[in-house]
Each structure stands twice: as structure tokens, then as C-alpha cells.
N, C-alpha and C. Protein backbone atom coordinates (compact mmCIF):
# COMPACT_ATOMS: atom_id res chain seq x y z
N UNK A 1 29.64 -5.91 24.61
CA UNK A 1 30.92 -5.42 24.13
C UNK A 1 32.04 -6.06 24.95
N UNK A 2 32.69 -7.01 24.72
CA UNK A 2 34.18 -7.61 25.12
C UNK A 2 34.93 -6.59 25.13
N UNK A 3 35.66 -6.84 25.86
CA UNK A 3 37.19 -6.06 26.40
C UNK A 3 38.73 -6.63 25.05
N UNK A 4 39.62 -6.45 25.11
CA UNK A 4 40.44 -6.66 23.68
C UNK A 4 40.70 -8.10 24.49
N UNK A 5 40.86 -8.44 26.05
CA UNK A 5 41.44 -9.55 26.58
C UNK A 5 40.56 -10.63 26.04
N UNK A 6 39.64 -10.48 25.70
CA UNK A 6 38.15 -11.32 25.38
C UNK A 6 38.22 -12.16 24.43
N UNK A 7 39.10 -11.21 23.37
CA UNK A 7 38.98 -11.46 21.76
C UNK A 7 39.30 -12.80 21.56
N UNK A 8 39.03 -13.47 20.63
CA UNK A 8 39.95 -14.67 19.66
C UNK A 8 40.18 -14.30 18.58
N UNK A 9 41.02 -14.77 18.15
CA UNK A 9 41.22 -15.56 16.27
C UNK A 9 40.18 -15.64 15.51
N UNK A 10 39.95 -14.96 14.56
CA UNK A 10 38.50 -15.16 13.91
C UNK A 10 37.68 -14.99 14.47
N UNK A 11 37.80 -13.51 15.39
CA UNK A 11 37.00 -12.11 15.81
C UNK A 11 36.28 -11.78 14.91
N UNK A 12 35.27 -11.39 14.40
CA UNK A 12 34.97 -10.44 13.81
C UNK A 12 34.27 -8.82 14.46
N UNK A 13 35.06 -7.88 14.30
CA UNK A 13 34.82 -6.56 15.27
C UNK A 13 34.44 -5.44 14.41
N UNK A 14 33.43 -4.18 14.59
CA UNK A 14 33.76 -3.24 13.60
C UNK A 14 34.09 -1.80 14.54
N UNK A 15 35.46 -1.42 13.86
CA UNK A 15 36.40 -0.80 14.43
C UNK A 15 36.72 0.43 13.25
N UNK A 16 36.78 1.94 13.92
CA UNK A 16 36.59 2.64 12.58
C UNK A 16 35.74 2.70 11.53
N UNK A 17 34.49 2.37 11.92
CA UNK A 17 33.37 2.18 10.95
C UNK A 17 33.70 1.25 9.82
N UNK A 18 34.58 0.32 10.02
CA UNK A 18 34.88 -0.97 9.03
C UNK A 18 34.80 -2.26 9.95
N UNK A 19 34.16 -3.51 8.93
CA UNK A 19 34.66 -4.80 9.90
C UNK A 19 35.29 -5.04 9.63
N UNK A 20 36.25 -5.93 10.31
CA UNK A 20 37.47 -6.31 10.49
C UNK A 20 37.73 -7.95 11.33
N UNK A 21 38.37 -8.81 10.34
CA UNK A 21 38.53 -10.08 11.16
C UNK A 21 39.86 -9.94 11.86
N UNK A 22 39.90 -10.65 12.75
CA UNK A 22 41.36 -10.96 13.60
C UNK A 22 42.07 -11.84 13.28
N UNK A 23 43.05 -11.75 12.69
CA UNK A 23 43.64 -12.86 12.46
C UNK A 23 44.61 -13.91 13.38
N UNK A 24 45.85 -12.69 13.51
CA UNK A 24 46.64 -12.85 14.94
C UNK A 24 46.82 -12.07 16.57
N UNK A 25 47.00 -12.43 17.33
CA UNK A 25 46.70 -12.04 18.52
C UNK A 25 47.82 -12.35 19.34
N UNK A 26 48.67 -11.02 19.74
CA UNK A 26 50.23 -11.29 20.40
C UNK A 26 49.78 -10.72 21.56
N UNK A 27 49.99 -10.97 22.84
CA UNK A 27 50.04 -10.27 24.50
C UNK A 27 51.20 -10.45 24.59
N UNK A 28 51.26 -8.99 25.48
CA UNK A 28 52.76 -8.51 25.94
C UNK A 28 52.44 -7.78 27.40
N UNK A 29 53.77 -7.88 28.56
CA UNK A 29 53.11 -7.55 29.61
C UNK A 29 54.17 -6.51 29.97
N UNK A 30 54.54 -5.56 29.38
CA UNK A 30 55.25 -4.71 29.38
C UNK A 30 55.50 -3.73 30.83
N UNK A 31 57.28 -3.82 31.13
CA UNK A 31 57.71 -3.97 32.36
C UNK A 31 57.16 -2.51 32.53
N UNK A 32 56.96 -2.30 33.94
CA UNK A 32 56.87 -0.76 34.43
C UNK A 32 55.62 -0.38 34.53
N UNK A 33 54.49 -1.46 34.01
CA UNK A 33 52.93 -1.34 33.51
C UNK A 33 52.34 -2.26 34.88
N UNK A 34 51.56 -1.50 36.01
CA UNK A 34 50.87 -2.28 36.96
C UNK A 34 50.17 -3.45 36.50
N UNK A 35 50.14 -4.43 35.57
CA UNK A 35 49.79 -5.47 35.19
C UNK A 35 48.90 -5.52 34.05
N UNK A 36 49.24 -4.33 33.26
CA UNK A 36 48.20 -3.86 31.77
C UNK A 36 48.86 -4.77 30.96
N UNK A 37 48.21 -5.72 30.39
CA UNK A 37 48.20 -6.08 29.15
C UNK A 37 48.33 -5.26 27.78
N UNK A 38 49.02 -5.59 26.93
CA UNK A 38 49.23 -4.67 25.40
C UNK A 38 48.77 -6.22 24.17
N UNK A 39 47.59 -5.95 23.98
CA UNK A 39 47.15 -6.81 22.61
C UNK A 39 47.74 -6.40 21.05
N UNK A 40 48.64 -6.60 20.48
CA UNK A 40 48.94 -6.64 19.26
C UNK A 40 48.03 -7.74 18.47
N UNK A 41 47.04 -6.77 17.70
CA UNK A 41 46.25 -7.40 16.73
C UNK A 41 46.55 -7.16 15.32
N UNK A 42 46.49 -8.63 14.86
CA UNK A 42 46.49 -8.25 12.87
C UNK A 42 45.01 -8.65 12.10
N UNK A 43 44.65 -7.55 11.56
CA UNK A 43 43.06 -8.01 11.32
C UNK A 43 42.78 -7.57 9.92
N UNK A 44 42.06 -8.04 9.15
CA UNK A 44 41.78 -7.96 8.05
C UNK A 44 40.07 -7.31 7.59
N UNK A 45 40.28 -6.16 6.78
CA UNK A 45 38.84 -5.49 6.51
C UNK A 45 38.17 -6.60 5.76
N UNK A 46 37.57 -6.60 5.95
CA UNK A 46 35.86 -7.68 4.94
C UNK A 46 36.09 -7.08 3.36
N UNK A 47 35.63 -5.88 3.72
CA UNK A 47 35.13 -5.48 2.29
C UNK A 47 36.31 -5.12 1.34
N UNK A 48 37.36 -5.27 2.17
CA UNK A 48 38.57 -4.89 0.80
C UNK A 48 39.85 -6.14 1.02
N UNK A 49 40.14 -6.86 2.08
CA UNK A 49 40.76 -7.40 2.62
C UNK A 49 42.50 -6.80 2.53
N UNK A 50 42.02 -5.49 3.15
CA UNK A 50 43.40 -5.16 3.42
C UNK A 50 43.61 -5.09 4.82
N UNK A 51 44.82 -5.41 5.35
CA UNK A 51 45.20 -5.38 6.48
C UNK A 51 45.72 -4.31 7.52
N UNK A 52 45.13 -4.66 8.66
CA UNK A 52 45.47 -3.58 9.80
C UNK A 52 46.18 -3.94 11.32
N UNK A 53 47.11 -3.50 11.22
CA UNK A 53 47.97 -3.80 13.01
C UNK A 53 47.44 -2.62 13.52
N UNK A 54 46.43 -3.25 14.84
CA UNK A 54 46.38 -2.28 15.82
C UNK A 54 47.17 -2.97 17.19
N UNK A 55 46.82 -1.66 17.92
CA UNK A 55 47.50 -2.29 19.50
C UNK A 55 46.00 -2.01 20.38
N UNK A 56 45.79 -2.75 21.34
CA UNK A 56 45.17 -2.16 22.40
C UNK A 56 45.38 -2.54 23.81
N UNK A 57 44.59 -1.93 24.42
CA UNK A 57 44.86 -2.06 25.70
C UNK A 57 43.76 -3.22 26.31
N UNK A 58 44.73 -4.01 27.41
CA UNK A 58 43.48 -5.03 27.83
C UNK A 58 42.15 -4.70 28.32
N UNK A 59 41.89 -3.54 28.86
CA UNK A 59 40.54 -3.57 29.02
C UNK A 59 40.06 -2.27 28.37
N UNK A 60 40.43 -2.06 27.15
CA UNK A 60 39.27 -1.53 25.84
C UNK A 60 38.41 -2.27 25.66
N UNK A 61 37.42 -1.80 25.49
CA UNK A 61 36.24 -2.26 24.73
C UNK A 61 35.87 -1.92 23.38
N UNK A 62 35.41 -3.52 22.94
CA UNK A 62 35.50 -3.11 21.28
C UNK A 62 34.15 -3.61 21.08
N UNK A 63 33.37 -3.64 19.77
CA UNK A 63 32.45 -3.51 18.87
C UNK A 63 32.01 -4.99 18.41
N UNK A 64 31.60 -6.17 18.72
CA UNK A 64 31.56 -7.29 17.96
C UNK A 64 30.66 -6.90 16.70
N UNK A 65 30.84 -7.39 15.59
CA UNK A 65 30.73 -7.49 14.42
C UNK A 65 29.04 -8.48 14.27
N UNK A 66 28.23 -8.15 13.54
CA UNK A 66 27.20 -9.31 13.46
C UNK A 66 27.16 -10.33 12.09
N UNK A 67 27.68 -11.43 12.80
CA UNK A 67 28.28 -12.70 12.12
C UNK A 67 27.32 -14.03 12.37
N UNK A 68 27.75 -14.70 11.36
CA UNK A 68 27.04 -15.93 11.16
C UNK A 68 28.41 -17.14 10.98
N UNK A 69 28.04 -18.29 11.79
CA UNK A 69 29.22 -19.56 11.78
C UNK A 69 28.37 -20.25 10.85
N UNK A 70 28.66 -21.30 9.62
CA UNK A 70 27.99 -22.29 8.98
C UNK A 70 29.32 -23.44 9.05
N UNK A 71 28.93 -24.70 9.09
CA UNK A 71 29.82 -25.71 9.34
C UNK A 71 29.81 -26.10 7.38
N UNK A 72 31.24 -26.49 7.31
CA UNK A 72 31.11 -26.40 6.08
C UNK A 72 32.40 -27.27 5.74
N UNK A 73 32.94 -28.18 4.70
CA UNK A 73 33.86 -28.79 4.01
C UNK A 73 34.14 -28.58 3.11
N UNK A 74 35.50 -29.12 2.99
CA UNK A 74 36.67 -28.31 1.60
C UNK A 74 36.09 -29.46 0.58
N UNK A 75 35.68 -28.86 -0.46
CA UNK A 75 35.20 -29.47 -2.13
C UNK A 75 36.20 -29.21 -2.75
N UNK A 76 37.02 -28.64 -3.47
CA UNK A 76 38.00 -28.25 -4.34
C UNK A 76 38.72 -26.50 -4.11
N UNK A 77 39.36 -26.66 -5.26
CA UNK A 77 40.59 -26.03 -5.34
C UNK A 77 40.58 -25.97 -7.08
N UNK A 78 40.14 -24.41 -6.94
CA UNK A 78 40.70 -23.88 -8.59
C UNK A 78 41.54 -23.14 -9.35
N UNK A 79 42.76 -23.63 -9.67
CA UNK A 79 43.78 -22.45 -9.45
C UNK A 79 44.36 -21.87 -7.61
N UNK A 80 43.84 -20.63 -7.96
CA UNK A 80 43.81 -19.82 -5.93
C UNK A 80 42.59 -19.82 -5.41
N UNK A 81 41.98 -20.49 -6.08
CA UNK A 81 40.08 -20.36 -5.30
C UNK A 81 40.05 -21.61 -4.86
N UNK A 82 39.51 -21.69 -3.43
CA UNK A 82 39.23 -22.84 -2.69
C UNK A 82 38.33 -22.78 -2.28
N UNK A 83 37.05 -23.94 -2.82
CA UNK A 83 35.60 -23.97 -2.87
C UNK A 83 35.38 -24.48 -1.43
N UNK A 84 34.47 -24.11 -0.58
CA UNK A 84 33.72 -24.84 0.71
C UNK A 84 32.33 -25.37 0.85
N UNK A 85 32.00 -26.29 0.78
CA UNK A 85 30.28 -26.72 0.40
C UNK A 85 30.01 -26.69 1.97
N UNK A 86 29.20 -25.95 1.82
CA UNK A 86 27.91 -25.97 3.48
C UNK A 86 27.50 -27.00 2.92
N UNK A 87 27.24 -27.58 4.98
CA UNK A 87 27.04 -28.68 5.27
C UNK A 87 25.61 -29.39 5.46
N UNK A 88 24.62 -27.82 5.87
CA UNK A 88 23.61 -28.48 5.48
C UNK A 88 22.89 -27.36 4.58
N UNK A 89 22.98 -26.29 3.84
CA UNK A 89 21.88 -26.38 2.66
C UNK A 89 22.78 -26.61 1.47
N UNK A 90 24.36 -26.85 1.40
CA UNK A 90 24.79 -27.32 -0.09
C UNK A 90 25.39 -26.37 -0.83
N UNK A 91 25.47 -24.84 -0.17
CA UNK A 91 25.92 -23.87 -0.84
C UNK A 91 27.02 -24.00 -1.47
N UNK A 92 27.81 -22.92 -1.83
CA UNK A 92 29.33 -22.79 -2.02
C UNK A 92 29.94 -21.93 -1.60
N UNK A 93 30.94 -21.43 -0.75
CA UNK A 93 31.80 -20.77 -0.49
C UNK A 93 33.64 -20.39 -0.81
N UNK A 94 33.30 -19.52 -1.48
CA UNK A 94 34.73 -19.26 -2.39
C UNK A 94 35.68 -18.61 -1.71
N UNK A 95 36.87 -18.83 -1.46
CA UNK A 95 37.86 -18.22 -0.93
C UNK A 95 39.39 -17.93 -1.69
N UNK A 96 39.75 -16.96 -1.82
CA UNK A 96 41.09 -16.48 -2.04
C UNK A 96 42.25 -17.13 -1.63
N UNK A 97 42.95 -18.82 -2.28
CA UNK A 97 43.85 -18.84 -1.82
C UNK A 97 44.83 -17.34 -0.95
N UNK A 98 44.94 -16.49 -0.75
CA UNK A 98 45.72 -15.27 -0.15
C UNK A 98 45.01 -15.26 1.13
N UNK A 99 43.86 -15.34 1.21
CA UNK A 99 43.00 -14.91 2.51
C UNK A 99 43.01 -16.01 3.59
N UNK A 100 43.67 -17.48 3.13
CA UNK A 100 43.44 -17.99 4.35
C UNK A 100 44.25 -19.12 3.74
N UNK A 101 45.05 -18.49 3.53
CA UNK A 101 46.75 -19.51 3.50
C UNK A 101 47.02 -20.51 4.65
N UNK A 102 47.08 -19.36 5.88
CA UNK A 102 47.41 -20.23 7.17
C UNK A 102 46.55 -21.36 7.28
N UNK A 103 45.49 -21.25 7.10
CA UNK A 103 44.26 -22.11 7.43
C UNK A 103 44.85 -23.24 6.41
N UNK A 104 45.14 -23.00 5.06
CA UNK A 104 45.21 -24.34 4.25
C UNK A 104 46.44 -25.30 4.81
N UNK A 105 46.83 -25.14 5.86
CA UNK A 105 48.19 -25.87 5.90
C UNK A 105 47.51 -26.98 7.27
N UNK A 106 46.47 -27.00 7.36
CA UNK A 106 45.52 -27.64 8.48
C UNK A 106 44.28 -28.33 7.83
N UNK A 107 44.00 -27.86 6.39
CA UNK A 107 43.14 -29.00 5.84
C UNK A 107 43.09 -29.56 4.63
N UNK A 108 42.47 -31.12 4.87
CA UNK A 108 42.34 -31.94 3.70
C UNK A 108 41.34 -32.16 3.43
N UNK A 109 40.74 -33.33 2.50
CA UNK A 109 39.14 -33.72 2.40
C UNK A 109 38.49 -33.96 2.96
N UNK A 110 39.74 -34.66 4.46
CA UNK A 110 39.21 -35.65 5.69
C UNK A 110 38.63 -34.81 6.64
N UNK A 111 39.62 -33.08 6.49
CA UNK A 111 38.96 -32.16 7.69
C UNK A 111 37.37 -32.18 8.08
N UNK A 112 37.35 -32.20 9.28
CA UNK A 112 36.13 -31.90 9.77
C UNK A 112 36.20 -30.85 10.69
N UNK A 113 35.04 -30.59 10.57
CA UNK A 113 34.97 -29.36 12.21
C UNK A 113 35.06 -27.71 11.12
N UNK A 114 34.77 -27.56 10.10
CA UNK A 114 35.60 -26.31 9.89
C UNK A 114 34.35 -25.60 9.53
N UNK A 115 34.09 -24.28 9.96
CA UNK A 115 33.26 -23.45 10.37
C UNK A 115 33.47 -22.23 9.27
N UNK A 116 32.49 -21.75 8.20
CA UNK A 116 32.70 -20.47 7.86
C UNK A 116 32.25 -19.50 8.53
N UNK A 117 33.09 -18.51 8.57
CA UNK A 117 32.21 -17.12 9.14
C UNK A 117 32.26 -16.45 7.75
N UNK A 118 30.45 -15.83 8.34
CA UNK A 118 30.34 -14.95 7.04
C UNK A 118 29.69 -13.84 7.99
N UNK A 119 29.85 -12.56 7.17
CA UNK A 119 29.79 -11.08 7.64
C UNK A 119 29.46 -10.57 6.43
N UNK A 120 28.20 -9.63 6.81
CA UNK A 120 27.33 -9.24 5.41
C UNK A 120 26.53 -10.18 4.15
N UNK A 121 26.27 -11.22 4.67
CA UNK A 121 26.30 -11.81 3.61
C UNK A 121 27.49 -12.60 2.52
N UNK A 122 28.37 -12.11 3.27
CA UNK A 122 30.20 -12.75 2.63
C UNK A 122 31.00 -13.61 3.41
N UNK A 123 31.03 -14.41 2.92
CA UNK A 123 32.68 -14.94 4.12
C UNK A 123 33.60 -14.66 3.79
N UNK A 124 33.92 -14.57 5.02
CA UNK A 124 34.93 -13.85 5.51
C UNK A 124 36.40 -14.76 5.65
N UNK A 125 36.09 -15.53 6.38
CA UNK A 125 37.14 -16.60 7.43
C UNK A 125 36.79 -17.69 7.10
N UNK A 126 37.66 -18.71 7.78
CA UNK A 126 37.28 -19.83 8.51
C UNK A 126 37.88 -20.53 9.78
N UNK A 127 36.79 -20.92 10.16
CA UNK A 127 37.22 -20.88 11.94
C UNK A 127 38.15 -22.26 11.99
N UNK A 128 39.01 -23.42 12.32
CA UNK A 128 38.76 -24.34 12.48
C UNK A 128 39.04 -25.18 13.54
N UNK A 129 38.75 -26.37 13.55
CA UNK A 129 38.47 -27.40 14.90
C UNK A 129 39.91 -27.12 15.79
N UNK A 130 39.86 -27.26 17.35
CA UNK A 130 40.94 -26.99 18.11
C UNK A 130 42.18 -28.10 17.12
N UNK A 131 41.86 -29.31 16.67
CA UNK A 131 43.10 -30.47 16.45
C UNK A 131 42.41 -31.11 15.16
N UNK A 132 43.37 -31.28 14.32
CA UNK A 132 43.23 -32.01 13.16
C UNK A 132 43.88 -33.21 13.00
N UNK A 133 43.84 -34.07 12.35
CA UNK A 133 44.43 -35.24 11.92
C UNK A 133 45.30 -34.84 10.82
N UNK A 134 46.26 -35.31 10.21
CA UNK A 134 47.07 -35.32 9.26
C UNK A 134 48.18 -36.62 8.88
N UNK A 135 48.29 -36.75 7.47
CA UNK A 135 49.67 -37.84 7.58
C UNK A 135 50.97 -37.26 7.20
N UNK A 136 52.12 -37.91 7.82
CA UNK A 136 53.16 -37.63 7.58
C UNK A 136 53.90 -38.12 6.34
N UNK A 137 53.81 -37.36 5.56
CA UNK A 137 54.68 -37.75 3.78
C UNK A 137 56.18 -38.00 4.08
N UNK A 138 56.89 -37.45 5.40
CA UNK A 138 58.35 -37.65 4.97
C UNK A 138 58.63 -37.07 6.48
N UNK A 139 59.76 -38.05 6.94
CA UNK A 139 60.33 -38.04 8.66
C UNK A 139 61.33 -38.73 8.60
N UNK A 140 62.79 -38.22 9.58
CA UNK A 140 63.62 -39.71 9.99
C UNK A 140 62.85 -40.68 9.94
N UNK A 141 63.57 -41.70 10.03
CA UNK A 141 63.12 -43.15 10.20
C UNK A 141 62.84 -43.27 11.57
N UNK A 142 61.74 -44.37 12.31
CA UNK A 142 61.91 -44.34 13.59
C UNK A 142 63.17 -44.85 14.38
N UNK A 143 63.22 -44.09 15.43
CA UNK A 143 64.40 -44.50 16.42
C UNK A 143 63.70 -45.81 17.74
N UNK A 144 64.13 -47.06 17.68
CA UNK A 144 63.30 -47.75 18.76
C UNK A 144 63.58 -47.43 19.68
N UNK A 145 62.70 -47.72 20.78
CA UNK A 145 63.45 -47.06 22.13
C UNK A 145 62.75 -45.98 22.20
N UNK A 146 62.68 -44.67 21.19
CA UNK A 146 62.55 -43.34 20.92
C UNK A 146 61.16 -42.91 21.71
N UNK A 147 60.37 -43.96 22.19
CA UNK A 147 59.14 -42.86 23.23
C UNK A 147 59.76 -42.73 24.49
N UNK A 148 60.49 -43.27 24.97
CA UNK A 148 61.15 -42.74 26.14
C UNK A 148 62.17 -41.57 26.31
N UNK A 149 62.40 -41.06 25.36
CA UNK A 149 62.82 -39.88 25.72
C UNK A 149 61.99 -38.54 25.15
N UNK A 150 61.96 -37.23 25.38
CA UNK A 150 61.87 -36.45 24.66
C UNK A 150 62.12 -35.62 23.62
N UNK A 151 62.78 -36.35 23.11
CA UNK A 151 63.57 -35.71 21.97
C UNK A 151 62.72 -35.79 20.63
N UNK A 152 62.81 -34.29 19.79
CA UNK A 152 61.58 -34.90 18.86
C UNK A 152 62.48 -34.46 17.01
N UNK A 153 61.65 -34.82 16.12
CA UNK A 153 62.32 -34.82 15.10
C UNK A 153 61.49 -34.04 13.81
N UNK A 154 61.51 -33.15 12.77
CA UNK A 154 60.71 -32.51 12.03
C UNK A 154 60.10 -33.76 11.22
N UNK A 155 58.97 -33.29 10.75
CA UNK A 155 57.93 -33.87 10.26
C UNK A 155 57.22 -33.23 9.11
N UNK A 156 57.13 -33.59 8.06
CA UNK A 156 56.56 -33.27 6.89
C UNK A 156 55.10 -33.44 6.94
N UNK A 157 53.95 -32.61 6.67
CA UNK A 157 52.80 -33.35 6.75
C UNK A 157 52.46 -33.74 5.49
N UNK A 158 51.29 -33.75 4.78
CA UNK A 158 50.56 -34.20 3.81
C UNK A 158 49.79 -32.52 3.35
N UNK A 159 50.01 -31.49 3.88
CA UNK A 159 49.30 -30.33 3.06
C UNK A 159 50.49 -29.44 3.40
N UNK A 160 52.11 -29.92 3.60
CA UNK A 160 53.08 -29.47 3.48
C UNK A 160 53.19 -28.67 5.19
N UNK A 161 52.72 -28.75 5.96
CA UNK A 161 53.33 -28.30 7.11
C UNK A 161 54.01 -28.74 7.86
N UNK A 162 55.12 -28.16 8.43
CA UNK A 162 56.12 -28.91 9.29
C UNK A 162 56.13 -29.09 10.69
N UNK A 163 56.26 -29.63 11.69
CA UNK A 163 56.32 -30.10 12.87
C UNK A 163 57.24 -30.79 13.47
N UNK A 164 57.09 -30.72 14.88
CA UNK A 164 57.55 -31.71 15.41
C UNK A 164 57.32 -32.81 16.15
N UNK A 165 57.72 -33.79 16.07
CA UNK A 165 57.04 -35.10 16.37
C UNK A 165 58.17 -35.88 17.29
N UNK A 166 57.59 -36.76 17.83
CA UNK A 166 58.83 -37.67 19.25
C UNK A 166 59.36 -38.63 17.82
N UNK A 167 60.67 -39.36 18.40
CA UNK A 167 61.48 -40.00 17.76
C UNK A 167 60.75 -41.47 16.76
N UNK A 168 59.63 -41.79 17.60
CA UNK A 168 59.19 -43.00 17.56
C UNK A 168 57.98 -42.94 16.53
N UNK A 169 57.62 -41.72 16.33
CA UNK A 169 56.62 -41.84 14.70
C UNK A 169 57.42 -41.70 13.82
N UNK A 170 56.42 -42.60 12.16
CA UNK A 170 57.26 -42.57 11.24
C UNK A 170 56.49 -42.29 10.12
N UNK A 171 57.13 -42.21 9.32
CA UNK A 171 56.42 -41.69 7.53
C UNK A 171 54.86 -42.65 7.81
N UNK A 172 54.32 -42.23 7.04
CA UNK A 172 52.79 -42.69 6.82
C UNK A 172 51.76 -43.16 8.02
N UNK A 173 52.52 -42.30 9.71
CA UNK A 173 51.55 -42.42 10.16
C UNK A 173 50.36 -41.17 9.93
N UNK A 174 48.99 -41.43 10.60
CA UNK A 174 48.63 -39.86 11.21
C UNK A 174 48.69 -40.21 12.42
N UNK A 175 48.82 -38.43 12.56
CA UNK A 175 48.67 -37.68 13.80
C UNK A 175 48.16 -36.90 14.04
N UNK A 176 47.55 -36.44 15.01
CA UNK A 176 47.01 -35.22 15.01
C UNK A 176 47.90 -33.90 16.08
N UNK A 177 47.62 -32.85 15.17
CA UNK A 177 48.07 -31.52 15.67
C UNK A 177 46.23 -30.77 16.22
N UNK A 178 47.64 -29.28 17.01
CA UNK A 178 46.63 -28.92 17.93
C UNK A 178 47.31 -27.97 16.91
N UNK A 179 46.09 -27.33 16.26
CA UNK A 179 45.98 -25.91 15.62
C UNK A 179 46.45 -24.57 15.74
N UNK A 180 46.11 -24.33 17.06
CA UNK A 180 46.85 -23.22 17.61
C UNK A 180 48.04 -22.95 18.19
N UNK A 181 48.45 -24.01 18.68
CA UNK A 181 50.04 -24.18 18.93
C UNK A 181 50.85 -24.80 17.82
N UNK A 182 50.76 -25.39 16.71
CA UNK A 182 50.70 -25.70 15.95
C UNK A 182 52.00 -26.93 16.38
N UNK A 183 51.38 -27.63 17.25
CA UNK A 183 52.30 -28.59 17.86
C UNK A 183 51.72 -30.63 17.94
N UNK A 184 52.45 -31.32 17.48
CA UNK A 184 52.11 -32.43 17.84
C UNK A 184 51.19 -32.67 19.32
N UNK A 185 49.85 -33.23 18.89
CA UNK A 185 49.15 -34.03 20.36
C UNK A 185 49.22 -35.78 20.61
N UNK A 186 49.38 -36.32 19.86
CA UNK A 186 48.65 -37.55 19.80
C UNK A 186 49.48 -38.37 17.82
N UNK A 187 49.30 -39.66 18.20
CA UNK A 187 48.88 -40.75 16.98
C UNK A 187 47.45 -40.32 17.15
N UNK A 188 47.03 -40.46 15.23
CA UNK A 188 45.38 -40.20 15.28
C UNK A 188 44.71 -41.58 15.04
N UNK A 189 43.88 -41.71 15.64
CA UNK A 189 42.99 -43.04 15.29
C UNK A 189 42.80 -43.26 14.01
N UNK A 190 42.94 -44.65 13.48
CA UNK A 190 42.59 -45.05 12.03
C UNK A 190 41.32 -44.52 11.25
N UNK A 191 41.60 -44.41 10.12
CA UNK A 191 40.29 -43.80 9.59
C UNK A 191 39.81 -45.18 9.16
């Protein structure tokens, strides 16, 4: 049993006799508190996918959930259903454009690394790789000169997410972002 400090993103916990994925995860160190942590969690039930804000305290202990990771890639898109083929027996995994919006703004055909969790027999989530690759559809023009300073400029990606990027990248490179900060790392190596 982990403590709430423990948790990640695509937790799965059962809390109230329901499971529940984690989606987001805010710490706060609230003044006047000998050094207690306050976890603001947003988590989503499995079986109905309705949502729940709890709070806890950093060293509660919670319930891990019994889950399964399968490595798996994006096949299509039907309407709001976005198909995932496991990687190695070939399955299919259907998802609710609604249920993992955030996630689509981080993958393409090219994604790799992306992990379903399933709970009960269902998936649930999907986990994915710390950094993705992506191209940029639309940016200022480059500024020369522009890696020497820090100054950075918004960035359009290719599955519509925005960023920021240094002066000196331009339309149709890739790059890769770090997922969780959802911040420029790197030019990505040629495919």
C-alpha cells in the first residue's frame, strides 16, 4: 500500500469500494502545516467514467488497484473512438475520444512507447512514454542568431498542441516534447 506521496498519473487505486484512475496530481505545501503535504487528485471511476476530486494527505495510505500494462499503438480513429492494436497478441483497444483527450495531443502513428492499462478486463488509460517526437505545422520564421539567447516562440504541433520552442526552430522541424511538463526538450532525430 503506497502513501498518496507515492502515487503517479495513471494510478490505478480502489478507493470507496470503486477503481479509480488518476488522472491529475497537484501538491500544495500549505503555510502553518509542519511540512504536510496536501495531494489534490482528479481521478476517474473505471466502470462509469465519472469523475472524482479528492484531497489527501501525504502520508495516507491508499489501495493499489490490480492492473495490467500492454504496450500497444494508435491504428485509427472512428468518429470519437480511437482504436489501439496490442503489440504483441494483435488485439484491439477502444477508447472514448472524452477519456483521454489529453493523451491525444501527444500521439501520432509514429508514437511509440504507449502502454494500455487495463483494469478488470477493460482499459482504462493510457500510460505514455516520458518524451515524444512531433512536427511543427506552423511557427515564426527562424530568427538567426536565435540559439543564443533564451527567448522562445509558440509552436503549433502536428496533433494541434501548442508550445514553446527557442527562436531558432522552424515550421517542419521535429522535436521532441517531455510529456509531463509539456515543454520543449530537444530537435528530434530524423526518422
Amino acid at each position: 500500500m503506497p502513501k498518496a506521496s507515492e502515487l503517479k498519473k495513471n494510478t490505478a487505486i480502489e478507493y470507496n469500494g470503486n477503481v479509480y484512475v488518476i488522472k491529475t496530481i497537484d501538491r500544495s505545501v500549505p503555510q502553518g502545516r509542519a511540512g504536510g503535504s496536501i495531494y489534490r487528485m482528479r481521478m476517474y471511476d473505471v466502470a462509469t467514467g465519472n469523475k472524482l476530486d479528492e484531497t489527501f494527505k501525504d502520508s495516507d495510505m491508499l489501495n493499489l488497484a490490480d492492473l495490467t500494462r500492454r504496450p500497444a499503438k494508435f491504428s485509427y480513429s472512428d468518429g470519437d473512438e480511437y482504436v489501439f492494436m496490442d503489440n504483441e497478441d494483435y488485439s484491439s483497444y477502444i477508447f472514448n475520444k472524452e477519456r483521454i483527450e489529453d493523451e491525444l495531443q501527444y500521439i501520432n502513428e509514429d508514437t511509440n512507447g504507449i502502454m494500455v492499462v487495463i483494469v478488470n478486463d477493460s482499459p482504462v488509460a493510457l500510460d505514455l512514454p516520458a518524451n515524444v517526437d512531433l512536427d511543427i505545422v506552423e511557427t515564426d520564421p527562424a530568427i538567426k542568431g536565435g540559439s543564443a539567447t533564451a527567448r522562445t516562440k509558440p509552436a503549433i504541433l502536428s496533433t494541434g498542441l501548442t508550445v514553446q520552442v527557442p527562436e531558432h526552430i522552424s515550421t517542419g522541424e521535429r522535436i521532441t516534447i517531455n510529456v509531463d511538463e509539456r515543454k520543449f526538450v530537444s530537435r528530434a532525430d530524423s526518422k
